[in-house]
N, C-alpha and C. Protein backbone atom coordinates (compact mmCIF):
# COMPACT_ATOMS: atom_id res chain seq x y z
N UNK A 1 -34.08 -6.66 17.77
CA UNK A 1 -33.45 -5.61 17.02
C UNK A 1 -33.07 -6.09 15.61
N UNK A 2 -32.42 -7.12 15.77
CA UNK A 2 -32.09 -7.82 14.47
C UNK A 2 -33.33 -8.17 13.26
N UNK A 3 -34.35 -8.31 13.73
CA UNK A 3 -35.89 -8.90 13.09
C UNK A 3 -36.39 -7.30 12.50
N UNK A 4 -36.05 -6.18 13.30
CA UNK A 4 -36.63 -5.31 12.91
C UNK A 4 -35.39 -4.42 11.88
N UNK A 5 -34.12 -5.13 11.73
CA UNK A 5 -33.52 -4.42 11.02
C UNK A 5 -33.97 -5.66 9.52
N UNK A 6 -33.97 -6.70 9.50
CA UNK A 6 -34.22 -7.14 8.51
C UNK A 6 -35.69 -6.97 7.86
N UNK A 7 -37.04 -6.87 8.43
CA UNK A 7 -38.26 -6.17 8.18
C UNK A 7 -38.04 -5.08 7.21
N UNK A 8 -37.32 -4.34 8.03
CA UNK A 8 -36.80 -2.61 7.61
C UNK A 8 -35.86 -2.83 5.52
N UNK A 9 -35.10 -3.75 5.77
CA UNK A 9 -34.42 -3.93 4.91
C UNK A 9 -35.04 -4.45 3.67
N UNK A 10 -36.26 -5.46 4.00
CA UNK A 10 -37.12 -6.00 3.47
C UNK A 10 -37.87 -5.03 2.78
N UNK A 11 -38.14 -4.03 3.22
CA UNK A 11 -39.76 -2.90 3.18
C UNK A 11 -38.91 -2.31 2.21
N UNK A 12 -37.71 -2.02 2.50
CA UNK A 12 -36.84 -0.90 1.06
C UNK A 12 -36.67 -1.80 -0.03
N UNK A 13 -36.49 -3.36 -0.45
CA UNK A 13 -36.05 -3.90 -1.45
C UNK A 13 -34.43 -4.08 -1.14
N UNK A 14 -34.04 -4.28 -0.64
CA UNK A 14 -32.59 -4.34 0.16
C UNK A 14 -32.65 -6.26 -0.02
N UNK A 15 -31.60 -6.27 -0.73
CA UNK A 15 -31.03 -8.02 -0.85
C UNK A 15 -29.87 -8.02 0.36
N UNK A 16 -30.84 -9.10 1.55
CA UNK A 16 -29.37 -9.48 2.29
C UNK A 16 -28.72 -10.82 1.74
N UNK A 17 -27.59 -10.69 1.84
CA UNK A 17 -26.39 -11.77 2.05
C UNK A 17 -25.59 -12.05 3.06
N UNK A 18 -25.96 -13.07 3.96
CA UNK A 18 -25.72 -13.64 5.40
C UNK A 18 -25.69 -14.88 5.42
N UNK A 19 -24.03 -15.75 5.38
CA UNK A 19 -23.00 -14.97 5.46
C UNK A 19 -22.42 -14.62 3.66
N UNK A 20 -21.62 -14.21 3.52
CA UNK A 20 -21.18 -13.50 2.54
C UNK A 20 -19.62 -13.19 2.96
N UNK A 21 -18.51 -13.51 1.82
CA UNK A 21 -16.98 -13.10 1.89
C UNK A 21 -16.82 -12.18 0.80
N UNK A 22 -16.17 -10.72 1.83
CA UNK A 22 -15.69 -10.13 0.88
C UNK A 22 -14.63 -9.77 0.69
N UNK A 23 -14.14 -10.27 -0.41
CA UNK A 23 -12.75 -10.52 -1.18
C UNK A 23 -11.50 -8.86 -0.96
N UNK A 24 -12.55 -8.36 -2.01
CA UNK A 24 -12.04 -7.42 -2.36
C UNK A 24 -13.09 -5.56 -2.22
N UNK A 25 -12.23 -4.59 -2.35
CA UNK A 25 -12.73 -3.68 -1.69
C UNK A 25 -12.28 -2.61 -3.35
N UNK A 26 -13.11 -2.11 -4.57
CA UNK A 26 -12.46 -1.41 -5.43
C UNK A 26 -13.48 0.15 -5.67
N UNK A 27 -12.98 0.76 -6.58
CA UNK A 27 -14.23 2.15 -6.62
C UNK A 27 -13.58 2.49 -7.91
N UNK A 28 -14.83 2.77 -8.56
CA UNK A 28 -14.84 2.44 -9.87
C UNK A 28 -15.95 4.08 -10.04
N UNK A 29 -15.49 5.38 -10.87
CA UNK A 29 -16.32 6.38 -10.57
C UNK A 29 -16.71 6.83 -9.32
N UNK A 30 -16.37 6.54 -8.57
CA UNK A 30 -16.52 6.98 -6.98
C UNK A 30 -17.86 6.40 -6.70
N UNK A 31 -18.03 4.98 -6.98
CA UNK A 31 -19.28 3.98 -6.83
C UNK A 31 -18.04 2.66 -5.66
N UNK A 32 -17.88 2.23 -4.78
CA UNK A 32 -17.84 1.05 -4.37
C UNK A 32 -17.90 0.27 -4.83
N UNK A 33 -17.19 -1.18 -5.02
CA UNK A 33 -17.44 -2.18 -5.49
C UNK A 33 -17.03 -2.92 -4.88
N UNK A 34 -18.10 -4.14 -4.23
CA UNK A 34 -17.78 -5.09 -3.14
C UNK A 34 -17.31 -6.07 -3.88
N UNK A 35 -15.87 -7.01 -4.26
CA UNK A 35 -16.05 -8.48 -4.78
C UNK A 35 -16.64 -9.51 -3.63
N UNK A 36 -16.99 -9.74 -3.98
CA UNK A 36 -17.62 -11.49 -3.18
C UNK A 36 -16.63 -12.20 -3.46
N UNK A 37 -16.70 -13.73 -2.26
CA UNK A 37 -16.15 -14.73 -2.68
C UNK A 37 -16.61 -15.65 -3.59
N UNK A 38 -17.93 -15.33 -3.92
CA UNK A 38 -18.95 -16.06 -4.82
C UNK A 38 -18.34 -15.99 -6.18
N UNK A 39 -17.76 -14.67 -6.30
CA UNK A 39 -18.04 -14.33 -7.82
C UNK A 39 -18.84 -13.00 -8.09
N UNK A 40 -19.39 -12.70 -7.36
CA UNK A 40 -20.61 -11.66 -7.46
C UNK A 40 -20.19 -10.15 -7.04
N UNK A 41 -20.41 -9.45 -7.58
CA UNK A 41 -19.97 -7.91 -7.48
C UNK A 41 -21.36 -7.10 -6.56
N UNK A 42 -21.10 -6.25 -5.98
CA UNK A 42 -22.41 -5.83 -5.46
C UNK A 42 -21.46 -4.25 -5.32
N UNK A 43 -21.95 -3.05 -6.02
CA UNK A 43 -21.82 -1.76 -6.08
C UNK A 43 -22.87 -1.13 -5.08
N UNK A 44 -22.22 0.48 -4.17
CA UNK A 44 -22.98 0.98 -3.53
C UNK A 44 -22.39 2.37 -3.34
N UNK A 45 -22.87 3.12 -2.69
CA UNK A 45 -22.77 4.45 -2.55
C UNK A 45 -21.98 4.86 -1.28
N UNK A 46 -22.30 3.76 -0.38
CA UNK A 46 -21.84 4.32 0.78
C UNK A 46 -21.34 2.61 1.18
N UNK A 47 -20.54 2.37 2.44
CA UNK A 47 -20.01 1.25 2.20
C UNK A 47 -19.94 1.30 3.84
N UNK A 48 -20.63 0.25 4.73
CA UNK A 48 -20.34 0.13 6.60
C UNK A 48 -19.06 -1.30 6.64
N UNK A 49 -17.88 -0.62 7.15
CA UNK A 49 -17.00 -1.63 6.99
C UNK A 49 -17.19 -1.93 8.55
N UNK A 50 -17.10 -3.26 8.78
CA UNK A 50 -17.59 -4.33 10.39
C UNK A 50 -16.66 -5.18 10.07
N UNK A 51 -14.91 -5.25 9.93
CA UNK A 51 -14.38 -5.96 9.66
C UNK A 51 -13.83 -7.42 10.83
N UNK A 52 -14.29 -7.02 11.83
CA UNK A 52 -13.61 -8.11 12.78
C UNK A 52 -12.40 -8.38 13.00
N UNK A 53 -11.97 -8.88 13.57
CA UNK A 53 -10.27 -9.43 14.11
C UNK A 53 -10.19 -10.45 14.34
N UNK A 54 -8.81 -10.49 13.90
CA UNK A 54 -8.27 -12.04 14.20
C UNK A 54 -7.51 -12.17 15.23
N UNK A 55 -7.94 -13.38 16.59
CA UNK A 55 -7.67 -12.67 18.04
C UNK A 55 -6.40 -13.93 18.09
N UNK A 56 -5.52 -13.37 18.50
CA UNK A 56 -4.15 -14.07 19.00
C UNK A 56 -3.98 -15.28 19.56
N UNK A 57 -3.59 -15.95 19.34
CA UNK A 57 -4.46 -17.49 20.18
C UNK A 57 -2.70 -18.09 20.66
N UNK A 58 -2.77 -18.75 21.89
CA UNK A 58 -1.62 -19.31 22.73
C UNK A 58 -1.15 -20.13 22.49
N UNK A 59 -0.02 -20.58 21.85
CA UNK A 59 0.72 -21.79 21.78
C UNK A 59 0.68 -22.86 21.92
N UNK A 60 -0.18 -23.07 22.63
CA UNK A 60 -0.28 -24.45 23.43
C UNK A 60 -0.76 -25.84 23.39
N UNK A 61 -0.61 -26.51 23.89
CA UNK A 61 -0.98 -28.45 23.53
C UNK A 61 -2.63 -28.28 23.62
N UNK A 62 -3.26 -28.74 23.15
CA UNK A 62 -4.31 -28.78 23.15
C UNK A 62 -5.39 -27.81 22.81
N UNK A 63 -4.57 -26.85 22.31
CA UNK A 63 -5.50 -25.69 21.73
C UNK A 63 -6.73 -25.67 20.93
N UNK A 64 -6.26 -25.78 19.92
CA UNK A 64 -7.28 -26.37 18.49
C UNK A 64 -8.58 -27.04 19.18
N UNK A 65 -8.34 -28.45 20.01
CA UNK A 65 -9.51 -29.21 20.10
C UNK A 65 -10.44 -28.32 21.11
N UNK A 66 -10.11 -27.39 22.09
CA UNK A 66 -11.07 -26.58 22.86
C UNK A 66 -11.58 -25.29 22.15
N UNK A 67 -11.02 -24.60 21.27
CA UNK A 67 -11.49 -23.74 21.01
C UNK A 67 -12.93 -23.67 20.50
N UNK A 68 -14.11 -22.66 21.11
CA UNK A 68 -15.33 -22.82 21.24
C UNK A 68 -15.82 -23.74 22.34
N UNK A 69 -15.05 -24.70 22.97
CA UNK A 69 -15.36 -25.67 23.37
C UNK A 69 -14.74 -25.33 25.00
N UNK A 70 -14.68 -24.18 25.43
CA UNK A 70 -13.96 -24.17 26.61
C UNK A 70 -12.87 -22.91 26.39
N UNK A 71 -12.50 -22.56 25.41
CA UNK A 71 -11.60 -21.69 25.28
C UNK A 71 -12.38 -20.69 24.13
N UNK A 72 -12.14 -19.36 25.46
CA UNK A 72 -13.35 -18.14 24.76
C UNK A 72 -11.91 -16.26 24.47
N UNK A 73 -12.77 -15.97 23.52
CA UNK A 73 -12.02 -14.75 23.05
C UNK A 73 -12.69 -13.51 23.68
N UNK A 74 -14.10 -13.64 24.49
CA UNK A 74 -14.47 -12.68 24.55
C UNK A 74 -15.42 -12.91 25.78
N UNK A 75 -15.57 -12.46 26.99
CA UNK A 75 -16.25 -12.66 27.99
C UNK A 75 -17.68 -11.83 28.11
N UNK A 76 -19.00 -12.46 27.17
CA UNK A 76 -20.32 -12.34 27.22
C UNK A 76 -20.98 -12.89 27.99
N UNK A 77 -22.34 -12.59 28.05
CA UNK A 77 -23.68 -13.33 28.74
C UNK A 77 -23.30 -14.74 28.21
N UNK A 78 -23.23 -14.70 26.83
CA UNK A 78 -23.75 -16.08 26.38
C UNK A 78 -22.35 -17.07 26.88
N UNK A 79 -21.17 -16.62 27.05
CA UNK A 79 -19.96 -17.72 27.26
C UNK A 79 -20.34 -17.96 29.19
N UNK A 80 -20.55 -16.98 29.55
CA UNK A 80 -21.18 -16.77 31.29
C UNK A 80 -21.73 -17.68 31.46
N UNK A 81 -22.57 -17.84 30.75
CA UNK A 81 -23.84 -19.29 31.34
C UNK A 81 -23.32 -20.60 30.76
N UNK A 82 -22.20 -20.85 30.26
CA UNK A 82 -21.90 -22.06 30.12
C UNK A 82 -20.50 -22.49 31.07
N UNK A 83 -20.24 -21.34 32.38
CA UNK A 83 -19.83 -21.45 32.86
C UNK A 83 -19.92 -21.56 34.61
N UNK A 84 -21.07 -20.73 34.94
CA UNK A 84 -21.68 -20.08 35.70
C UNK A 84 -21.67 -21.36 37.09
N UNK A 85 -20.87 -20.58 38.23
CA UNK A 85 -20.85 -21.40 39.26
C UNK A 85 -19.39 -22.43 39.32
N UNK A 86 -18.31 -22.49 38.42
CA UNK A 86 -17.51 -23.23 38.14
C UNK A 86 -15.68 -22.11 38.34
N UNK A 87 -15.19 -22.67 38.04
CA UNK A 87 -14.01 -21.77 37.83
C UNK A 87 -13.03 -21.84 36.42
N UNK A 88 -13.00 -20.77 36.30
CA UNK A 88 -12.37 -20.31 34.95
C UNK A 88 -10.97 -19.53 35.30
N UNK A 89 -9.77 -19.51 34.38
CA UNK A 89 -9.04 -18.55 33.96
C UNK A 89 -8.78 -17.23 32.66
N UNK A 90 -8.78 -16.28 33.16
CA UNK A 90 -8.70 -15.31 31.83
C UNK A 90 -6.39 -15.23 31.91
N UNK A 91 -6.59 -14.95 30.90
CA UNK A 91 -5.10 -14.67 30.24
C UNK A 91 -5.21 -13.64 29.67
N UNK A 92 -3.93 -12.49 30.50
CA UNK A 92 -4.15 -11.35 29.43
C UNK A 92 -3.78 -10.15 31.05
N UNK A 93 -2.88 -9.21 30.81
CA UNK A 93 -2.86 -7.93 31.60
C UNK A 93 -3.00 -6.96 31.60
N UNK A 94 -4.28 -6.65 30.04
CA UNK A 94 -4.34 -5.22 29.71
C UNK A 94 -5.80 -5.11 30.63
N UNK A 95 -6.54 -4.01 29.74
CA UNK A 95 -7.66 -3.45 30.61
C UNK A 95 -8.81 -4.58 30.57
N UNK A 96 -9.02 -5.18 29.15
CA UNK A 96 -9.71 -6.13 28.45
C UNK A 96 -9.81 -7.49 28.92
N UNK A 97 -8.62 -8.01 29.84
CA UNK A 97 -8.51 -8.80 30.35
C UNK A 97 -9.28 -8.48 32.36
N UNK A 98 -8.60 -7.78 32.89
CA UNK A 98 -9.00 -6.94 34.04
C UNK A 98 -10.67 -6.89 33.75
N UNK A 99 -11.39 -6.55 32.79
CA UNK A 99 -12.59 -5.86 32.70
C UNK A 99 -13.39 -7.14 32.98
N UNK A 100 -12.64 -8.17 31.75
CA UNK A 100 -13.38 -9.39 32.19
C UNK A 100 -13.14 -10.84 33.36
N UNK A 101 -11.98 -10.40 34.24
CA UNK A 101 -12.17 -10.84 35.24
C UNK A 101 -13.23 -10.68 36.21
N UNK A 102 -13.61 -8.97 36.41
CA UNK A 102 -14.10 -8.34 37.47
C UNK A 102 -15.64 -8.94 36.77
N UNK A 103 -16.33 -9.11 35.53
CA UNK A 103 -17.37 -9.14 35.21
C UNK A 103 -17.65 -10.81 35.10
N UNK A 104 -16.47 -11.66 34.79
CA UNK A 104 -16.66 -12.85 35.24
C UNK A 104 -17.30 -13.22 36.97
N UNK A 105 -15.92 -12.60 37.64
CA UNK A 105 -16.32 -13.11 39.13
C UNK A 105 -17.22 -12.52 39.52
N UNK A 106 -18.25 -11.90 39.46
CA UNK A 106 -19.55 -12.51 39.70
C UNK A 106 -20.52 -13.55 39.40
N UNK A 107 -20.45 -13.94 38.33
CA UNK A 107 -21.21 -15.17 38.04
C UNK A 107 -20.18 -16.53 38.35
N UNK A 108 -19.21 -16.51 38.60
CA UNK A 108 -18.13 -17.79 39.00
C UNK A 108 -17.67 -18.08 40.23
N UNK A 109 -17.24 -18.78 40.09
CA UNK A 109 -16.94 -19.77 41.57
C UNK A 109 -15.19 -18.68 41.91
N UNK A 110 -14.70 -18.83 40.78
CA UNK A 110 -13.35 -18.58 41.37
C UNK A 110 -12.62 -18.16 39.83
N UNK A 111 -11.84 -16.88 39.62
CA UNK A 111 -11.27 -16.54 38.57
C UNK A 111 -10.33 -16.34 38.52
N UNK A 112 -8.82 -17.16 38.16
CA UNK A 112 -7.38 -17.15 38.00
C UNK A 112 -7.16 -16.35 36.57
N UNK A 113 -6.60 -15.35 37.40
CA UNK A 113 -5.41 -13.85 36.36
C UNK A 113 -4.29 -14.45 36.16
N UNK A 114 -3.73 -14.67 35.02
CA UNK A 114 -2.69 -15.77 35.03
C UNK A 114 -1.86 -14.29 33.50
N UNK A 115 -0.73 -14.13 34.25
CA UNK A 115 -0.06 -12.78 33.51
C UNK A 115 1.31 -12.73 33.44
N UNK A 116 1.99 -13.11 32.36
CA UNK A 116 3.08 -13.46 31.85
C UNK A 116 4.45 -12.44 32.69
N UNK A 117 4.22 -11.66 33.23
CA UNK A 117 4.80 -10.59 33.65
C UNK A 117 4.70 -10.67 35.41
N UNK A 118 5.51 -10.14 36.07
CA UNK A 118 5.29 -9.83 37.47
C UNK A 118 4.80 -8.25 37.85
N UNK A 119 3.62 -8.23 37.53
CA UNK A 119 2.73 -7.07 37.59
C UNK A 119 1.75 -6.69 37.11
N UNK A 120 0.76 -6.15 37.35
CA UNK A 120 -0.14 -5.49 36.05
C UNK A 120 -0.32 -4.36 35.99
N UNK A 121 0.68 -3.78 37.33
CA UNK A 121 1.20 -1.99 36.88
C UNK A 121 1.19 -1.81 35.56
N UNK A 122 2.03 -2.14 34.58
CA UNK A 122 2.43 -1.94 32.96
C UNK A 122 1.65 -1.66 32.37
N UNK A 123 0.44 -2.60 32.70
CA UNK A 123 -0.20 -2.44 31.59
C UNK A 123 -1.87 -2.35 31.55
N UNK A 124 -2.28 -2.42 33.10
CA UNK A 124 -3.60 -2.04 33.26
C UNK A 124 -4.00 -1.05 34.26
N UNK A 125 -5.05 -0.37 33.27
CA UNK A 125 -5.54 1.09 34.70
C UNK A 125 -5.75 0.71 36.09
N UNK A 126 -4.73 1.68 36.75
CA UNK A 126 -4.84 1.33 37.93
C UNK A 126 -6.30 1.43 38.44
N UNK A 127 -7.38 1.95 38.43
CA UNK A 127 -9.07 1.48 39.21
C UNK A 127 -9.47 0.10 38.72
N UNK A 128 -8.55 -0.94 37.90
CA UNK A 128 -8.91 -2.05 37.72
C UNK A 128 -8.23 -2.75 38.88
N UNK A 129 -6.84 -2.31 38.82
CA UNK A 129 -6.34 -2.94 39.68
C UNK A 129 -6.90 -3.14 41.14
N UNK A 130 -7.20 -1.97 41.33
CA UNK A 130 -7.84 -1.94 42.63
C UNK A 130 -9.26 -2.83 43.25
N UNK A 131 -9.88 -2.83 41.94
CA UNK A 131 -11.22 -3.46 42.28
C UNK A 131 -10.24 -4.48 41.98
N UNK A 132 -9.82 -5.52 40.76
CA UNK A 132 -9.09 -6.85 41.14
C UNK A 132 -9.10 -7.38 42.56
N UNK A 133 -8.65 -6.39 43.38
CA UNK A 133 -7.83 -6.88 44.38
C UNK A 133 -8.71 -6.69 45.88
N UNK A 134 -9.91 -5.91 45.01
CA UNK A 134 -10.83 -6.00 46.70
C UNK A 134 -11.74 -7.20 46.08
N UNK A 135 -11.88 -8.05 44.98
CA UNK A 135 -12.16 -9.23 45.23
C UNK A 135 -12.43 -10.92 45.49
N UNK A 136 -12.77 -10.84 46.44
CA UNK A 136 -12.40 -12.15 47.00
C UNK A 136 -11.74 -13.28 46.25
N UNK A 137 -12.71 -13.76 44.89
CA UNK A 137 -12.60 -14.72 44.38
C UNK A 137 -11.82 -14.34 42.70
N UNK A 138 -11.13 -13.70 42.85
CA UNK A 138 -10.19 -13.59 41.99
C UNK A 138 -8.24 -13.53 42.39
N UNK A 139 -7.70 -14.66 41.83
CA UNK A 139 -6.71 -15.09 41.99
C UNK A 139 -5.86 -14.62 40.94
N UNK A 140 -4.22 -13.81 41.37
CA UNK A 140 -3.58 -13.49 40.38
C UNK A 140 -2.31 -14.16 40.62
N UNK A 141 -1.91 -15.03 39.36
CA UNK A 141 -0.72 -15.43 39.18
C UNK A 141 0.11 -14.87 38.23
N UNK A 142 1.04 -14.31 38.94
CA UNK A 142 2.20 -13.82 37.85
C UNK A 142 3.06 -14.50 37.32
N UNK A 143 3.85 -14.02 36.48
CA UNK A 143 4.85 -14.97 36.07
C UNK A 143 4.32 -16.42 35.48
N UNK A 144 3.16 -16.35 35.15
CA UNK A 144 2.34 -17.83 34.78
C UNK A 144 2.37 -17.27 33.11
N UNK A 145 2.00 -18.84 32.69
CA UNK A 145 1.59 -19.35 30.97
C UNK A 145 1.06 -20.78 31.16
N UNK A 146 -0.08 -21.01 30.58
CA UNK A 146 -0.64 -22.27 30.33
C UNK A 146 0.01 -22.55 29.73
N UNK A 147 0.89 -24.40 29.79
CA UNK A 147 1.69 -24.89 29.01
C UNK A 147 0.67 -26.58 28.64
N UNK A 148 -0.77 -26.60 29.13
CA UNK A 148 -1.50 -27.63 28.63
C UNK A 148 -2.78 -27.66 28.68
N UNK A 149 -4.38 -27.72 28.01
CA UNK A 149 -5.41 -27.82 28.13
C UNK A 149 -5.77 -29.30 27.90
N UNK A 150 -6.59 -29.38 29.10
CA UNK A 150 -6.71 -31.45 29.16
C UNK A 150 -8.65 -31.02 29.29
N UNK A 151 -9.14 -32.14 28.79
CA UNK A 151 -10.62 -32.39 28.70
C UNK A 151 -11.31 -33.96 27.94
N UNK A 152 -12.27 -34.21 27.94
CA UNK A 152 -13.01 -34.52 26.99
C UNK A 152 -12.83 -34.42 25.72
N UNK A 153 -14.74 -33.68 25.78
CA UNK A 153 -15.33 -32.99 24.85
C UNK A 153 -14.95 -31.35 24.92
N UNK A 154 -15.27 -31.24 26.71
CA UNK A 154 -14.96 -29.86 26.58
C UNK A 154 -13.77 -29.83 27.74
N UNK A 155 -13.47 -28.48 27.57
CA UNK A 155 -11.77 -28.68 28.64
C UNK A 155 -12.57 -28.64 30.11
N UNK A 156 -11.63 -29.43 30.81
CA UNK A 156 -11.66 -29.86 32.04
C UNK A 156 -10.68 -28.93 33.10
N UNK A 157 -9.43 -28.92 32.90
CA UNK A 157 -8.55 -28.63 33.38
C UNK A 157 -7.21 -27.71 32.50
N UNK A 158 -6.97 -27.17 33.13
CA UNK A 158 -5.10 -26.48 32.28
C UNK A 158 -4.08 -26.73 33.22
N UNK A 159 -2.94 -26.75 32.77
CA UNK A 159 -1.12 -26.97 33.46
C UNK A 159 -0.82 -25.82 33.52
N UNK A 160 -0.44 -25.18 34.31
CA UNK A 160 0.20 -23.85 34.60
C UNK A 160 1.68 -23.76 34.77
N UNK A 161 2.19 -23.24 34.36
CA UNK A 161 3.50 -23.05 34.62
C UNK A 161 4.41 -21.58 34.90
N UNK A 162 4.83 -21.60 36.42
CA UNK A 162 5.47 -20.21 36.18
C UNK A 162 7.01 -20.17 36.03
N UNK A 163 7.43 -19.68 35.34
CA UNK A 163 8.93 -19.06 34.54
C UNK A 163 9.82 -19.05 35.16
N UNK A 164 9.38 -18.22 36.54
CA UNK A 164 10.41 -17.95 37.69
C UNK A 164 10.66 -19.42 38.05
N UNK A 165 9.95 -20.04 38.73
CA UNK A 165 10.35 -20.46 39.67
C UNK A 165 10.15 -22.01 39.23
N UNK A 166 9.71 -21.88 38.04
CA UNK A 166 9.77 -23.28 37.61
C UNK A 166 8.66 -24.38 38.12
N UNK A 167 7.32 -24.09 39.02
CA UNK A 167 6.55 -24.47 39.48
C UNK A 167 5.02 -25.21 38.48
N UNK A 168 4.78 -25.94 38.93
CA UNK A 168 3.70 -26.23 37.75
C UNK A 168 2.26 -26.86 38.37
N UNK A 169 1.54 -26.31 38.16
CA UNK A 169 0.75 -27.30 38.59
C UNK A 169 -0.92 -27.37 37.79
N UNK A 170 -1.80 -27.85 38.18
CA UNK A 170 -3.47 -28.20 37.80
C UNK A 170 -4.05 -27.04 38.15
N UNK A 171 -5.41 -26.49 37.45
CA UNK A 171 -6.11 -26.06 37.88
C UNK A 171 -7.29 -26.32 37.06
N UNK A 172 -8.38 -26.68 38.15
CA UNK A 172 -9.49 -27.41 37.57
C UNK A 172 -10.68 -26.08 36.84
N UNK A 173 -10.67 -25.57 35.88
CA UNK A 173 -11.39 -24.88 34.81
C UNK A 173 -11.60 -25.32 33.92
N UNK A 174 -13.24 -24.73 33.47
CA UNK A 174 -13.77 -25.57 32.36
C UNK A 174 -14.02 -24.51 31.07
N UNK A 175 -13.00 -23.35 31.74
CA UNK A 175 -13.20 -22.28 30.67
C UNK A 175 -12.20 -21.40 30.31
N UNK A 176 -11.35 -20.69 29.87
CA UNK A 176 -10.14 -20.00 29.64
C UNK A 176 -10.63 -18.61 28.88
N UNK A 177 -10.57 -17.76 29.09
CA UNK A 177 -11.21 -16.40 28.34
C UNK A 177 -9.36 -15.70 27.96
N UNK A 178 -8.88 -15.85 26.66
CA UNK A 178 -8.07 -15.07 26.68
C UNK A 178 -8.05 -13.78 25.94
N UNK A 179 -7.17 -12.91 26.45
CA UNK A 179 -7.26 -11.69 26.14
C UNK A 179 -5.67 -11.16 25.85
N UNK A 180 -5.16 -11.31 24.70
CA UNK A 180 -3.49 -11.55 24.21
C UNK A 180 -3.52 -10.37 23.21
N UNK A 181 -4.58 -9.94 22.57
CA UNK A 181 -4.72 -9.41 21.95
C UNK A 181 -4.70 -9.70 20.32
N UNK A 182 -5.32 -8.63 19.16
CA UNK A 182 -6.09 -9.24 18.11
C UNK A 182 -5.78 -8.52 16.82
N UNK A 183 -5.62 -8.74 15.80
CA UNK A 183 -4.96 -8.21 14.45
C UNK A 183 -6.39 -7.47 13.58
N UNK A 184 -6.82 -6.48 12.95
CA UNK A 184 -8.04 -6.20 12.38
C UNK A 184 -7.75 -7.22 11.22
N UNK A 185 -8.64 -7.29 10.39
CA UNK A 185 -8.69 -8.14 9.06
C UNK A 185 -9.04 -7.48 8.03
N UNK A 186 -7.83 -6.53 7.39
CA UNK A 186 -7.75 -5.69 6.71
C UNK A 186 -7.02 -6.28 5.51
N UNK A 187 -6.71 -7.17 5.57
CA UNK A 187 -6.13 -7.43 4.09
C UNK A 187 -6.50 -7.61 2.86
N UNK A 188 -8.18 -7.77 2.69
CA UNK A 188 -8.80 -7.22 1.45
C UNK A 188 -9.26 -6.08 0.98
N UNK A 189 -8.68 -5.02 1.87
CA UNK A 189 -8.61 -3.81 1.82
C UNK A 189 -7.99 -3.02 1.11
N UNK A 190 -8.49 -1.74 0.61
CA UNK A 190 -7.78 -1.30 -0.07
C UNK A 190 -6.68 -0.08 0.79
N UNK A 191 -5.37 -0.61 0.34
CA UNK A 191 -4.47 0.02 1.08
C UNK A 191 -4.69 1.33 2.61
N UNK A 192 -5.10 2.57 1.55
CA UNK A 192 -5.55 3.86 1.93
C UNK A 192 -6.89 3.28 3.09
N UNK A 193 -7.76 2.56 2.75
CA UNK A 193 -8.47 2.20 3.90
C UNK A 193 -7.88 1.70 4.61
N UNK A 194 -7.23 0.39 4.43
CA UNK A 194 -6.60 -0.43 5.69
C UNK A 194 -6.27 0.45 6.69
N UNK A 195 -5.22 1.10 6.49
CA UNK A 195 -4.43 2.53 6.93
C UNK A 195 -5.39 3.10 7.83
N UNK A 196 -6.41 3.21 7.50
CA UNK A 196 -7.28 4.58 8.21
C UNK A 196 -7.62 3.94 9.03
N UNK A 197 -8.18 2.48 9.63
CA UNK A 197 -9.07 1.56 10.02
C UNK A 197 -8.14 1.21 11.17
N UNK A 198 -6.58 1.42 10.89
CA UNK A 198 -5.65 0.54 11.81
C UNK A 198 -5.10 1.83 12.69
């Protein structure tokens, strides 16, 4: 898809820039004006904003050195197969988290719900809940927070800790999918857009 959108782009005279930062967002005559981080201005008529988010990331000892490396924002094919057959934890009690448990434990050994709260009434549709819980290899701990990621190269293991009861212990995962939730990246935006986008 990608080969045939750049072909396509090619055949019109269309200059891509991949990757490319854009600064700033202005309109000048009711023309667009992209700043670059380059320096470079690029004007247009119509403007596809794909701004991305900046996803919430956990407190914790060892963070930084796993991220990419064991610690994932988003549960795909491609994070699946570098896991596949092993056991992982997702973090997180909304739907997003739930969605990617149920789509993890199939390809995994064993998937720990680890949810700051004693419930996931609050905050996830109940038909998640339900499938959650008709399967087998998904484990929910409440009242939990990872308080350590230990590894290598790539993470090996996390420290769990729950609140209540003061309990702590290992669990051997080589993958963490969290789902805490994520900020848009609207701040080179121009106000009135930001606004609309959020």
């Amino acid at each position: 898809m990608a080969n045939s959108a750049v072909l396509q782009a090619n055949k019109f005279g269309a200059r891509l820039a991949i990757p490319c930062e854009v600064v700033k967002l202005a309109f000048e005559d009711g023309i667009a004006v992209l700043h670059l981080g380059s320096g470079e201005q690029v004007a247009a008529k119509s403007v596809l904003i794909a701004i991305g988010v900046e996803y919430h990331k956990l407190n914790v000892e060892g963070r930084d050195r796993f991220d990419g490396a064991g610690i994932y924002y988003a549960a795909t094919t491609t994070e699946v197969q570098m896991c596949s057959g092993s056991q992982v934890a997702v973090v997180g009690a909304a739907n997003s988290a739930g969605q990617a448990a149920v789509f993890l434990a199939e390809q995994v050994e064993k998937v720990w719900l680890l949810i700051r709260g004693d419930d996931l009434e609050k905050s996830m549709s109940r038909y998640l809940i339900r499938r959650i819980k008709q399967i087998d290899n998904i484990e929910l701990l409440c009242d939990t927070e990872i308080s350590q990621f230990r590894g290598d190269d790539c993470l090996r293991f996390i420290k769990v800790s729950n609140h209540k009861t003061g309990e702590t212990r290992s669990l051997d995962v080589n993958a963490v999918f969290t789902f805490i939730g994520a900020l848009p990246r609207t701040d080179w935006l121009p106000q009135v857009i930001a606004w609309l986008i959020c």
